[in-house]
C-alpha atoms as a PDB file:
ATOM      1  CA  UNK A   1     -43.695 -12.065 108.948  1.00  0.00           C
ATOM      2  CA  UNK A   2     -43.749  -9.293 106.529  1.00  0.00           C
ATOM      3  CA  UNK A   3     -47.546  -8.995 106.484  1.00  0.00           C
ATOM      4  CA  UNK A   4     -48.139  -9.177 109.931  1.00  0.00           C
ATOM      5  CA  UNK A   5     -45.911  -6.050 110.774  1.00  0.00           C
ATOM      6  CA  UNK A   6     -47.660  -4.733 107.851  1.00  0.00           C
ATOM      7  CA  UNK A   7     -50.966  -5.503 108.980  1.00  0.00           C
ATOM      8  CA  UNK A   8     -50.459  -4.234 112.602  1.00  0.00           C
ATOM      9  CA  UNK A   9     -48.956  -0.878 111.040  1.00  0.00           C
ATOM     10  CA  UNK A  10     -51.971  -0.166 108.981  1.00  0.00           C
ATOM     11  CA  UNK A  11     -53.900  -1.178 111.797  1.00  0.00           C
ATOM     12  CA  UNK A  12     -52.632   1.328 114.228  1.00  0.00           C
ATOM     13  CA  UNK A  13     -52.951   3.871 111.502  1.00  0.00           C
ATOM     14  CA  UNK A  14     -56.434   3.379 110.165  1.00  0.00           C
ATOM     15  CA  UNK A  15     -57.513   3.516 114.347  1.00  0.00           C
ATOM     16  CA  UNK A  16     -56.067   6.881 114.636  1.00  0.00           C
ATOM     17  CA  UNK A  17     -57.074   8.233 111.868  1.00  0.00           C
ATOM     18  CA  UNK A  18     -60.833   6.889 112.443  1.00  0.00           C
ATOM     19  CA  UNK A  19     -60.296   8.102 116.023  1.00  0.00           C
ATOM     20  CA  UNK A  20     -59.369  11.852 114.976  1.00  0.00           C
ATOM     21  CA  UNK A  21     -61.926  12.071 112.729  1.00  0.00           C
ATOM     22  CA  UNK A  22     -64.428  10.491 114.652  1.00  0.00           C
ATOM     23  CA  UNK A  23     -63.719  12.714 117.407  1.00  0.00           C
ATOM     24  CA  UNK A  24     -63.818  16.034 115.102  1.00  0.00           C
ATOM     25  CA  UNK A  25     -66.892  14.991 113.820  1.00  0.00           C
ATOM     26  CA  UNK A  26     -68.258  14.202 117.193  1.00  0.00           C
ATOM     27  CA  UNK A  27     -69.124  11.041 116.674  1.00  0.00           C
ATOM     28  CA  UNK A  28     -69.476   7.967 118.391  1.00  0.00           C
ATOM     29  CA  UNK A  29     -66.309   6.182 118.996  1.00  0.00           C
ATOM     30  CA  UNK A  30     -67.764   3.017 119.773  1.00  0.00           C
ATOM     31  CA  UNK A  31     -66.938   1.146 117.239  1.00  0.00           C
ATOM     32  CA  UNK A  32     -63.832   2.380 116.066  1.00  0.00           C
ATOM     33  CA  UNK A  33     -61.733  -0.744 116.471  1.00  0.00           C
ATOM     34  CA  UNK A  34     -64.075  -3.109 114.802  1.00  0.00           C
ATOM     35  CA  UNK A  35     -64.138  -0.514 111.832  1.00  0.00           C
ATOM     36  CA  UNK A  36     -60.566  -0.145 111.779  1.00  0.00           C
ATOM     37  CA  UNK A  37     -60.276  -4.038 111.322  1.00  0.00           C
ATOM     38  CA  UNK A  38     -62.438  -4.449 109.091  1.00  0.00           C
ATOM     39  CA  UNK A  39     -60.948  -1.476 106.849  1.00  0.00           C
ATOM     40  CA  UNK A  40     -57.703  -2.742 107.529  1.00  0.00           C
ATOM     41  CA  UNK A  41     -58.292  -6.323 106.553  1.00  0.00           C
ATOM     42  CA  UNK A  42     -60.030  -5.707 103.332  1.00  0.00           C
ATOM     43  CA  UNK A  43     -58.065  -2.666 102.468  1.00  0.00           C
ATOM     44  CA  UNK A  44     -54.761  -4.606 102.400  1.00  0.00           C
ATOM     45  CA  UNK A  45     -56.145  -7.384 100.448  1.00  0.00           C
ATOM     46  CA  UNK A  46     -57.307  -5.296  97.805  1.00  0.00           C
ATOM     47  CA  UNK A  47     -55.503  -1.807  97.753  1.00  0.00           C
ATOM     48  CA  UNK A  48     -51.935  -2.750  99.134  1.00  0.00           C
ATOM     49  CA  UNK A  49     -51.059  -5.745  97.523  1.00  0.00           C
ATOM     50  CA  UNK A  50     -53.369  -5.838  94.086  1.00  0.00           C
ATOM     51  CA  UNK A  51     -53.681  -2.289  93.139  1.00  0.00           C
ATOM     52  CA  UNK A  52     -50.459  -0.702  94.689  1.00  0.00           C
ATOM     53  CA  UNK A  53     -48.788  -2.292  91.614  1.00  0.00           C
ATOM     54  CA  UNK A  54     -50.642   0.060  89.532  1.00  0.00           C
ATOM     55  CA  UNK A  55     -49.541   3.231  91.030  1.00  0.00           C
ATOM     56  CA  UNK A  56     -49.621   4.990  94.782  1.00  0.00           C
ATOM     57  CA  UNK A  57     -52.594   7.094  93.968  1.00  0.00           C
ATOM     58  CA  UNK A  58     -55.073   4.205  92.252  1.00  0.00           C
ATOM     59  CA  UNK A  59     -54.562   2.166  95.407  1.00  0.00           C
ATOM     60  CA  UNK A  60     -55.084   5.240  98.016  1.00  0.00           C
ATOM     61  CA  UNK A  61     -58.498   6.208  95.815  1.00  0.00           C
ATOM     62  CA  UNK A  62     -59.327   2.687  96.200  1.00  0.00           C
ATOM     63  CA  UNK A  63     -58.882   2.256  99.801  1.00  0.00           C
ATOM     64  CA  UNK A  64     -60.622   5.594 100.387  1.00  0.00           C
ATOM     65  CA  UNK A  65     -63.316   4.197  98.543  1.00  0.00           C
ATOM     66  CA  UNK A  66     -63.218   0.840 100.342  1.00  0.00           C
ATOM     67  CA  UNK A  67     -63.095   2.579 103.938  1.00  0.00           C
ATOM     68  CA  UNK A  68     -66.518   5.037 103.162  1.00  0.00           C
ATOM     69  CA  UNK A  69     -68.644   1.717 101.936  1.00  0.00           C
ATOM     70  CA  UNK A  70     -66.923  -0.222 105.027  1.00  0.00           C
ATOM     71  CA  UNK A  71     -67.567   2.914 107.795  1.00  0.00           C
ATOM     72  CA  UNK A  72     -70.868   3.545 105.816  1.00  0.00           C
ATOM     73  CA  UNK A  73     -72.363  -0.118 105.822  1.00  0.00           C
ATOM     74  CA  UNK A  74     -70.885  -1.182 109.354  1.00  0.00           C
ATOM     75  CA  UNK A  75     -72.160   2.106 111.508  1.00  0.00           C
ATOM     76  CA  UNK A  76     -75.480   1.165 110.274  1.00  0.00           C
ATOM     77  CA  UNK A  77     -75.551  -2.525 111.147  1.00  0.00           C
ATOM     78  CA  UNK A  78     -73.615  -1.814 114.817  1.00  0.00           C
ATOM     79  CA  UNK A  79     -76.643   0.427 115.297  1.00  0.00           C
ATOM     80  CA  UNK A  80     -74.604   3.975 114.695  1.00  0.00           C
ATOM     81  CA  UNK A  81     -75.514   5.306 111.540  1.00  0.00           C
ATOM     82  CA  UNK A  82     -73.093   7.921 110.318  1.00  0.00           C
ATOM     83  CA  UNK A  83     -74.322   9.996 107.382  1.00  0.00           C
ATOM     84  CA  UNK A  84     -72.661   9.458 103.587  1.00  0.00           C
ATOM     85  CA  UNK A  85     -71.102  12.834 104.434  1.00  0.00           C
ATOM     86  CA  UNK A  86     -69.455  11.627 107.548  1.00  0.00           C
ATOM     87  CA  UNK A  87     -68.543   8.465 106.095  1.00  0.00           C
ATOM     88  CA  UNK A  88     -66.802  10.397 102.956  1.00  0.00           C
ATOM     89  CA  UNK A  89     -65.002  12.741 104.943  1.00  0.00           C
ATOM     90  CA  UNK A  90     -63.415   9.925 107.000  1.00  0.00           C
ATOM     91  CA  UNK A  91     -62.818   8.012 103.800  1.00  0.00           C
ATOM     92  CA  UNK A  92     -61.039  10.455 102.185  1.00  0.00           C
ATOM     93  CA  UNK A  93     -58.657  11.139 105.330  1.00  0.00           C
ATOM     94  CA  UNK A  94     -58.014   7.230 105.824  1.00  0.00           C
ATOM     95  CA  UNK A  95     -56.994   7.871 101.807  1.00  0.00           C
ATOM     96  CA  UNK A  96     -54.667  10.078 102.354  1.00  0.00           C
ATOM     97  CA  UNK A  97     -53.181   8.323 105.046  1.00  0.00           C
ATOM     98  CA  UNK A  98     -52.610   5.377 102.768  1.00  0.00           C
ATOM     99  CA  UNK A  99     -50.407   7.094 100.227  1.00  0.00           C
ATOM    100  CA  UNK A 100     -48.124   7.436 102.914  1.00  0.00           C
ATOM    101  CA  UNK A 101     -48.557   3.984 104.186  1.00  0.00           C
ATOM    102  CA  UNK A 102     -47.959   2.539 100.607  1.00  0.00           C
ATOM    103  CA  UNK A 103     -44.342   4.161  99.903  1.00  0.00           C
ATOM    104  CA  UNK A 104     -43.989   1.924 103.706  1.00  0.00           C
ATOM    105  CA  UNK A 105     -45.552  -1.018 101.941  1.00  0.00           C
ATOM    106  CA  UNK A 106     -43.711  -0.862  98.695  1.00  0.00           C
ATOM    107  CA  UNK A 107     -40.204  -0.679 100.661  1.00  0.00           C
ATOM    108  CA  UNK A 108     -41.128  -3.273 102.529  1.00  0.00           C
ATOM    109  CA  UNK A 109     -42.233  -5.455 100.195  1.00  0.00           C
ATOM    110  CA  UNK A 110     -40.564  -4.316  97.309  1.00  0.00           C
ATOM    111  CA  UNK A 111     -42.822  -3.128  95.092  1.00  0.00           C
ATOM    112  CA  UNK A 112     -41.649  -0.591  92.698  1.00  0.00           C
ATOM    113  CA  UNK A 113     -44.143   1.962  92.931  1.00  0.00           C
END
């Protein structure tokens, strides 16, 4: 039951962050929720519960990383290209968001982190 709170938390944040940037950049919005799944899905998998054991700021870089190839690839096969630039600048804000989302994730889970 753990996950799924977890899940629908990083959920709602990766949307709102991929929202406000999406809408700074003027860009279309789309596709936001199917990008915010996907990022969501993979980046828990990966960043939050393999690499958050190795440190808060290894798993943010990695989901930052993980959201700009996700954003990148998927705008371009849903037929709205975004730029690399675009895509990194809404990478690195979905990374920042995840360091605080970890220390929420460790708690919860009981990582020490």
């Amino acid at each position: 039951m753990k996950h799924v709170m977890l899940l629908t938390v990083k959920l709602a944040l990766v949307w709102s962050i991929l929202g406000v940037m999406f809408t700074l950049l003027r860009l279309p919005t789309e596709p936001l929720f199917e990008l915010a799944a996907a990022v969501t899905a993979v980046g828990y998998v990966a960043g939050d519960l393999f690499l958050l054991r190795y440190g808060n700021l290894a798993a943010a870089a990695a989901d930052a990383v993980i959201a700009t190839v996700i954003i990148w690839s998927l705008t371009a096969l849903l037929g709205t290209p975004l730029g690399l630039g675009a895509a990194l600048m809404v990478g690195a804000a979905v990374g920042v968001g995840e360091v605080l989302f970890h220390a929420f994730v460790a708690h919860a889970l009981r990582i020490g982190v």
